[in-house]
C-alpha atoms as a PDB file:
ATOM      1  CA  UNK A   1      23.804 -21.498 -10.926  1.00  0.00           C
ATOM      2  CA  UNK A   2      20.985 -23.835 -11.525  1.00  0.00           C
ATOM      3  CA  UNK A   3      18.403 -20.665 -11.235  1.00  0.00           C
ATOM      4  CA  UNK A   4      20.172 -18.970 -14.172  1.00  0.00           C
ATOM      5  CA  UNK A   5      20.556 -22.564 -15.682  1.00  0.00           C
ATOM      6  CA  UNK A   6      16.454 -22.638 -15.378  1.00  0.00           C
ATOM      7  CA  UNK A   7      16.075 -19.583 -16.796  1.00  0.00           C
ATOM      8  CA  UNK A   8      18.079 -19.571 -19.774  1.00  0.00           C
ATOM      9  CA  UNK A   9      16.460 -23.268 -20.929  1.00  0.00           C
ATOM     10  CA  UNK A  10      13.177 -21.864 -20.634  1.00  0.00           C
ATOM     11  CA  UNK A  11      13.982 -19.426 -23.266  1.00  0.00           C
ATOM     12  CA  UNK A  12      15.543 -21.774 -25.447  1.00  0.00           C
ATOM     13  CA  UNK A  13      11.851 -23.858 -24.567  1.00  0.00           C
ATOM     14  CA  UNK A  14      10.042 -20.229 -25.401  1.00  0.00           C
ATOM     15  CA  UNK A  15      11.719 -19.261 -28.164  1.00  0.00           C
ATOM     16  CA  UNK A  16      11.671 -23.385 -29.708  1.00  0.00           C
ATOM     17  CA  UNK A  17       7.756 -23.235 -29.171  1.00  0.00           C
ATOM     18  CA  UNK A  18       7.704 -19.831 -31.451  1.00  0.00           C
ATOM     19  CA  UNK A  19       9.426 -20.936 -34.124  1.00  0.00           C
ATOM     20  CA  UNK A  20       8.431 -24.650 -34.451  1.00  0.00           C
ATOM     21  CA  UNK A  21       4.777 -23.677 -33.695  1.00  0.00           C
ATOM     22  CA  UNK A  22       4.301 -19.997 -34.820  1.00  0.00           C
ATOM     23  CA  UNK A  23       4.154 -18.647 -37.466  1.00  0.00           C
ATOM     24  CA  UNK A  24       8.197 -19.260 -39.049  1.00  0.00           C
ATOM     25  CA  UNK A  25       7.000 -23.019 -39.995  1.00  0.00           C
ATOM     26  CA  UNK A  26       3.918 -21.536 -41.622  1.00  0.00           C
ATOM     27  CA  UNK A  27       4.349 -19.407 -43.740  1.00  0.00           C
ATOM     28  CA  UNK A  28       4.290 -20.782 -47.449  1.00  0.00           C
ATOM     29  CA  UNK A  29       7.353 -20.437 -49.976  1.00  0.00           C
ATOM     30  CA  UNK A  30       7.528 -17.013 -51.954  1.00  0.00           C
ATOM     31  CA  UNK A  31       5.965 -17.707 -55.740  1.00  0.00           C
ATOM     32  CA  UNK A  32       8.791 -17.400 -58.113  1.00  0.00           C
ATOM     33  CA  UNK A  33       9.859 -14.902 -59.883  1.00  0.00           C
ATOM     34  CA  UNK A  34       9.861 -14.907 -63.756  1.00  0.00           C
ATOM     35  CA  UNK A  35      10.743 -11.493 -64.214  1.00  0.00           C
ATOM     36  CA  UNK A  36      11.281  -8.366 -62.413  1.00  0.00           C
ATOM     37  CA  UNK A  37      12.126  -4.700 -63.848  1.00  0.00           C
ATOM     38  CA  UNK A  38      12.694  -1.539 -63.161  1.00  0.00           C
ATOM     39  CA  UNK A  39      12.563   0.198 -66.324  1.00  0.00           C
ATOM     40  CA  UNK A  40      10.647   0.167 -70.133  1.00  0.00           C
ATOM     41  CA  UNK A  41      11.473   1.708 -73.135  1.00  0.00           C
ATOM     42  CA  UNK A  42       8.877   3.757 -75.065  1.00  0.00           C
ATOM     43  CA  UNK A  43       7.915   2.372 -78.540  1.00  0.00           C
ATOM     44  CA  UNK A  44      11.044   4.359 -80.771  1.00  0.00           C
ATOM     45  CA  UNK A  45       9.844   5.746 -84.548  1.00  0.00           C
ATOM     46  CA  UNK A  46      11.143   2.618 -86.376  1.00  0.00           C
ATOM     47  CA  UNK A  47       8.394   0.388 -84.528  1.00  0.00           C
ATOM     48  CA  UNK A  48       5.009   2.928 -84.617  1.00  0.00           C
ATOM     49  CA  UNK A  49       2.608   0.946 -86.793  1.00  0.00           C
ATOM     50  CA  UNK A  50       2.671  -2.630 -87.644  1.00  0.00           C
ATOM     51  CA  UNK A  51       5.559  -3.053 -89.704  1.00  0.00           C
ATOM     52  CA  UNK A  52       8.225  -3.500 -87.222  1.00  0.00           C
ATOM     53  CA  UNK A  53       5.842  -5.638 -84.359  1.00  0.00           C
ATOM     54  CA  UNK A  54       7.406  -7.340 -81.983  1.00  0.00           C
ATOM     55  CA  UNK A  55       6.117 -10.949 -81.555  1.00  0.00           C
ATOM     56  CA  UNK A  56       3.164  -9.760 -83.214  1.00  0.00           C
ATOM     57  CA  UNK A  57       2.270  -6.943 -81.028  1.00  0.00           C
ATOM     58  CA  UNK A  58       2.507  -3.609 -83.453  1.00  0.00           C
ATOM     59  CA  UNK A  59       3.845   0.017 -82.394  1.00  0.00           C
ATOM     60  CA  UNK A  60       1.384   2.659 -81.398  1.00  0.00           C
ATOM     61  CA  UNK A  61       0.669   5.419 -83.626  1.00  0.00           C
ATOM     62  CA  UNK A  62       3.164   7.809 -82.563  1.00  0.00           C
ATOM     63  CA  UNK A  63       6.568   7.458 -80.777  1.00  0.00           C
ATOM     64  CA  UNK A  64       5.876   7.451 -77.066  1.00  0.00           C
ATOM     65  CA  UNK A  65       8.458   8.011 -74.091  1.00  0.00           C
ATOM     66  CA  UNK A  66       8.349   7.270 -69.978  1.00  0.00           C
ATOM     67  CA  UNK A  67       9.755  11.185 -68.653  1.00  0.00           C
ATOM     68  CA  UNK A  68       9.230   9.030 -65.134  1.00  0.00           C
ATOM     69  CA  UNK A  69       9.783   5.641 -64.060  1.00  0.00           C
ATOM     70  CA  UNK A  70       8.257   2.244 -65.011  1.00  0.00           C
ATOM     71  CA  UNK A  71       8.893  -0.893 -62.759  1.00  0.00           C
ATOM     72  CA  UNK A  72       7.416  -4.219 -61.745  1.00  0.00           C
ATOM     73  CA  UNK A  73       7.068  -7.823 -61.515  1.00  0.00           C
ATOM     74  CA  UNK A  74       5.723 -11.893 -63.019  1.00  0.00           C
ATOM     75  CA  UNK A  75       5.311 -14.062 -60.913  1.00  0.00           C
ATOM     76  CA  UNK A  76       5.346 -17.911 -62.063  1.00  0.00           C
ATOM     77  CA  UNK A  77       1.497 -18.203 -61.182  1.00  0.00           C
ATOM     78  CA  UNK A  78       0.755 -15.655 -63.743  1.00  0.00           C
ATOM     79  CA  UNK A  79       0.695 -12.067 -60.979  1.00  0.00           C
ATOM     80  CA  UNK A  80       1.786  -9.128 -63.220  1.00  0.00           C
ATOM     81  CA  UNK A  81       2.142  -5.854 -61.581  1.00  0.00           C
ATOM     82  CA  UNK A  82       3.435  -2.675 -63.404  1.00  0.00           C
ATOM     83  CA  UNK A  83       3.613   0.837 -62.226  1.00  0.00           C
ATOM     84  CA  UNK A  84       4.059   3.972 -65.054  1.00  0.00           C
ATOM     85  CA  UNK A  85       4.942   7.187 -64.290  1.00  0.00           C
ATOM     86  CA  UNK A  86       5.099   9.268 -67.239  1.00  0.00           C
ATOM     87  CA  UNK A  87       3.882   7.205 -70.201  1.00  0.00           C
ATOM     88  CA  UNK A  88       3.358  10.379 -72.610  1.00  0.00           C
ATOM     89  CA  UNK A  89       3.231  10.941 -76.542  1.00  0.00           C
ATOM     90  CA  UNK A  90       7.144  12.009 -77.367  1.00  0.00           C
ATOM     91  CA  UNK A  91       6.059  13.310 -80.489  1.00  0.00           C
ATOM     92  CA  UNK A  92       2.667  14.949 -82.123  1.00  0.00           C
ATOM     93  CA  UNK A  93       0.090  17.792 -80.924  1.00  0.00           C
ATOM     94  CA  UNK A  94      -0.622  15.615 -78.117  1.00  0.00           C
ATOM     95  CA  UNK A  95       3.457  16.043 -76.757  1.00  0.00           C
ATOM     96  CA  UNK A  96       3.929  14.970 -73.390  1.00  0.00           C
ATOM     97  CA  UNK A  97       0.785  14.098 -72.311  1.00  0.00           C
ATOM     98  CA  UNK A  98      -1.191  11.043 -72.570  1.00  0.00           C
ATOM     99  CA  UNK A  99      -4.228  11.119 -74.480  1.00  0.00           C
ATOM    100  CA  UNK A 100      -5.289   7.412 -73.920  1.00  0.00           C
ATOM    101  CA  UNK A 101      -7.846   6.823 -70.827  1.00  0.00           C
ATOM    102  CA  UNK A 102      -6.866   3.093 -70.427  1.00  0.00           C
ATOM    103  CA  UNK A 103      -4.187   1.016 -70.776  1.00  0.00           C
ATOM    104  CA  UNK A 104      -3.530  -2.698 -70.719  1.00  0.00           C
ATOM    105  CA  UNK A 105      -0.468  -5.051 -70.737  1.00  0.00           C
ATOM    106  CA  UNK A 106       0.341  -7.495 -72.770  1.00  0.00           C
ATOM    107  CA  UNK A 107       2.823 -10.830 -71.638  1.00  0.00           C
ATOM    108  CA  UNK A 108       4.999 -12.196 -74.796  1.00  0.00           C
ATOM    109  CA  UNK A 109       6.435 -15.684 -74.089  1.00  0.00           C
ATOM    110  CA  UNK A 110       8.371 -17.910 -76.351  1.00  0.00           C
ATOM    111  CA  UNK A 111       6.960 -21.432 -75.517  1.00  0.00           C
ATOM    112  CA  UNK A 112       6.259 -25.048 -77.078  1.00  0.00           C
ATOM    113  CA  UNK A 113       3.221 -26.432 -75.685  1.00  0.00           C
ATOM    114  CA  UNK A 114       2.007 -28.472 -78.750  1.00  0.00           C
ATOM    115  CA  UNK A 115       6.040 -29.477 -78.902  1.00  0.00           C
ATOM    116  CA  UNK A 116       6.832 -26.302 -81.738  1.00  0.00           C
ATOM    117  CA  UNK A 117       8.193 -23.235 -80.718  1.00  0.00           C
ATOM    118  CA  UNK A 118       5.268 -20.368 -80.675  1.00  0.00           C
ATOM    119  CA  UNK A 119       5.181 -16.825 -79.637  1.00  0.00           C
ATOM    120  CA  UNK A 120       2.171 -16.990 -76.986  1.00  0.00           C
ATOM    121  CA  UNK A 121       0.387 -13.120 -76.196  1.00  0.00           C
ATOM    122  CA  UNK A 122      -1.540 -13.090 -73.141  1.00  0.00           C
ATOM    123  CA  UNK A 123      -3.223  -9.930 -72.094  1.00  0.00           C
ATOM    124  CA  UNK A 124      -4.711  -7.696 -69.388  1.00  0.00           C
ATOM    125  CA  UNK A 125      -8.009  -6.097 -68.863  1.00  0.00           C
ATOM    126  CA  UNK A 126      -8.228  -2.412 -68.975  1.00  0.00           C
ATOM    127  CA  UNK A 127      -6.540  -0.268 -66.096  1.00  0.00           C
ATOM    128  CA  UNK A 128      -7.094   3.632 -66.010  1.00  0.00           C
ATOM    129  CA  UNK A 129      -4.347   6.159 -66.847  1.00  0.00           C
ATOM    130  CA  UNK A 130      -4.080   9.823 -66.324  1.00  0.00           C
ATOM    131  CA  UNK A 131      -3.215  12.454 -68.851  1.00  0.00           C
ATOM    132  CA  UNK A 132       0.084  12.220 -67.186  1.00  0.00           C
ATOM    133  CA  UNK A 133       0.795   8.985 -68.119  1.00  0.00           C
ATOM    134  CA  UNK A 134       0.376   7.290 -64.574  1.00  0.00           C
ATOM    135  CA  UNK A 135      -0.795   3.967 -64.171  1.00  0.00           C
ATOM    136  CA  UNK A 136      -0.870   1.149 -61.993  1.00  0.00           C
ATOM    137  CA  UNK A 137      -1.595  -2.346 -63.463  1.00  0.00           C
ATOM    138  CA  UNK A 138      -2.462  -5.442 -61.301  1.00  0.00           C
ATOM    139  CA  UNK A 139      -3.435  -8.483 -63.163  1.00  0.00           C
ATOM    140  CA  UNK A 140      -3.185 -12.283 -62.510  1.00  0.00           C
ATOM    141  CA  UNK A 141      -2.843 -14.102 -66.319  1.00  0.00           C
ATOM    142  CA  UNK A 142      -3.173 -17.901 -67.761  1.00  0.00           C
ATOM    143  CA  UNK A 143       0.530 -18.177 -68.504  1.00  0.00           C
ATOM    144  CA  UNK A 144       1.869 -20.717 -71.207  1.00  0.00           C
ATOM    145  CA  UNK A 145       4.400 -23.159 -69.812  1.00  0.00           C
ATOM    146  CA  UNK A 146       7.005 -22.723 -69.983  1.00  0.00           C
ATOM    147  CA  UNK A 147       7.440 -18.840 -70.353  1.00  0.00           C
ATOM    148  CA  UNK A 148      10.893 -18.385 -72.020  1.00  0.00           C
ATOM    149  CA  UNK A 149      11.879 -14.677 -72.760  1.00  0.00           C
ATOM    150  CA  UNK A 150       8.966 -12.991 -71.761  1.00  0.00           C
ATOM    151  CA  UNK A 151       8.708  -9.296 -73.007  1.00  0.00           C
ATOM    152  CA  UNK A 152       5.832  -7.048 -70.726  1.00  0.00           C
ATOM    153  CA  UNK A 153       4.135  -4.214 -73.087  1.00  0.00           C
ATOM    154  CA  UNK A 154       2.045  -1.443 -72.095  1.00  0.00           C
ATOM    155  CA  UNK A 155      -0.685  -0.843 -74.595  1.00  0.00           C
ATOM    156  CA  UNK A 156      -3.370   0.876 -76.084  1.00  0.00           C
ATOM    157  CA  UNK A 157      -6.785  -0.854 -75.128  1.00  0.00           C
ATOM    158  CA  UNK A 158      -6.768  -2.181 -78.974  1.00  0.00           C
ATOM    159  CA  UNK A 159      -2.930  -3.735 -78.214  1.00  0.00           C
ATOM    160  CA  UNK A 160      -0.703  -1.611 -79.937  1.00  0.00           C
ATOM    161  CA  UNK A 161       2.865  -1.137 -77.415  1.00  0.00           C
ATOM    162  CA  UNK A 162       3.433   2.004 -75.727  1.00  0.00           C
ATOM    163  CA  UNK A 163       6.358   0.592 -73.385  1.00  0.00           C
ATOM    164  CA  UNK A 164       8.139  -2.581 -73.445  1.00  0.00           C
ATOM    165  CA  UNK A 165      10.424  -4.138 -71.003  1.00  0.00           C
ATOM    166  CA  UNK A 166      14.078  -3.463 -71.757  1.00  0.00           C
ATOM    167  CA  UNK A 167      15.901  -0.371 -72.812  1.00  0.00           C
END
């Protein structure tokens, strides 16, 4: 009895030791989350151009539509990461593909830094996409704080939407 008594604190002792001194008291807290999504919505005809912007951020040219997915994630300490699958022209010679090289994003957040409410646009650099419409976007961005509502676009390198977080 006091063998198997021996043996059973000594992995209580083992296992202690690994998670007071390994790695479990190390690691660091997740950064928050401001907003994750797993699908965009093309820019629609009534918002091509800048008559209809949203927050100051015009339509492209054309109507545009995602025939794949769209999905990602900001962080609190600014970290935006978007991935497009089929960002394409839904209307015009140009149908279904994309003719743009690059794209960027674009982060919309209400705020009131100065004490007013403001619309505050912070945006990427430029990130390659395919004539498919594929793209991957990594970015870490000067946030305003606080970041209420934020809307993510997918642009043009010039700014005009192609995709915007919602539906």
């Amino acid at each position: 009895m006091k063998k198997y008594t021996l043996i059973v604190l000594v992995m209580v002792l083992a296992l202690s030791a690994f998670f007071l001194g390994g790695s479990f008291t190390q690691a660091t807290a997740k950064e928050p989350k401001i907003l994750e999504f797993s699908t965009m919505v093309g820019v629609p005809r009534p918002y091509t151009g800048a008559a209809n912007a949203i927050r100051g951020v015009p339509g492209g040219g054309l109507p545009w539509k995602i025939v794949g997915s769209a999905e990602g994630e900001l962080k609190a300490n600014g970290k935006l990461e978007i991935t497009v699958r089929g960002l394409v022209l839904a209307e015009g010679a140009n149908i279904d593909k994309n003719p743009i090289t690059n794209f960027r994003a674009i982060v919309s957040c209400l705020s009131n830094p100065s004490g007013a409410a403001t619309t505050v646009n912070v945006s990427t650099g430029l990130f390659p996409a395919d004539l498919a419409g594929n793209s991957k976007i990594e970015a870490t961005l000067s946030l305003p704080s606080p970041c209420i509502a934020p809307i993510i676009f997918v642009t043009s390198p010039g700014g005009a939407w192609f995709a915007a977080t919602g539906q």
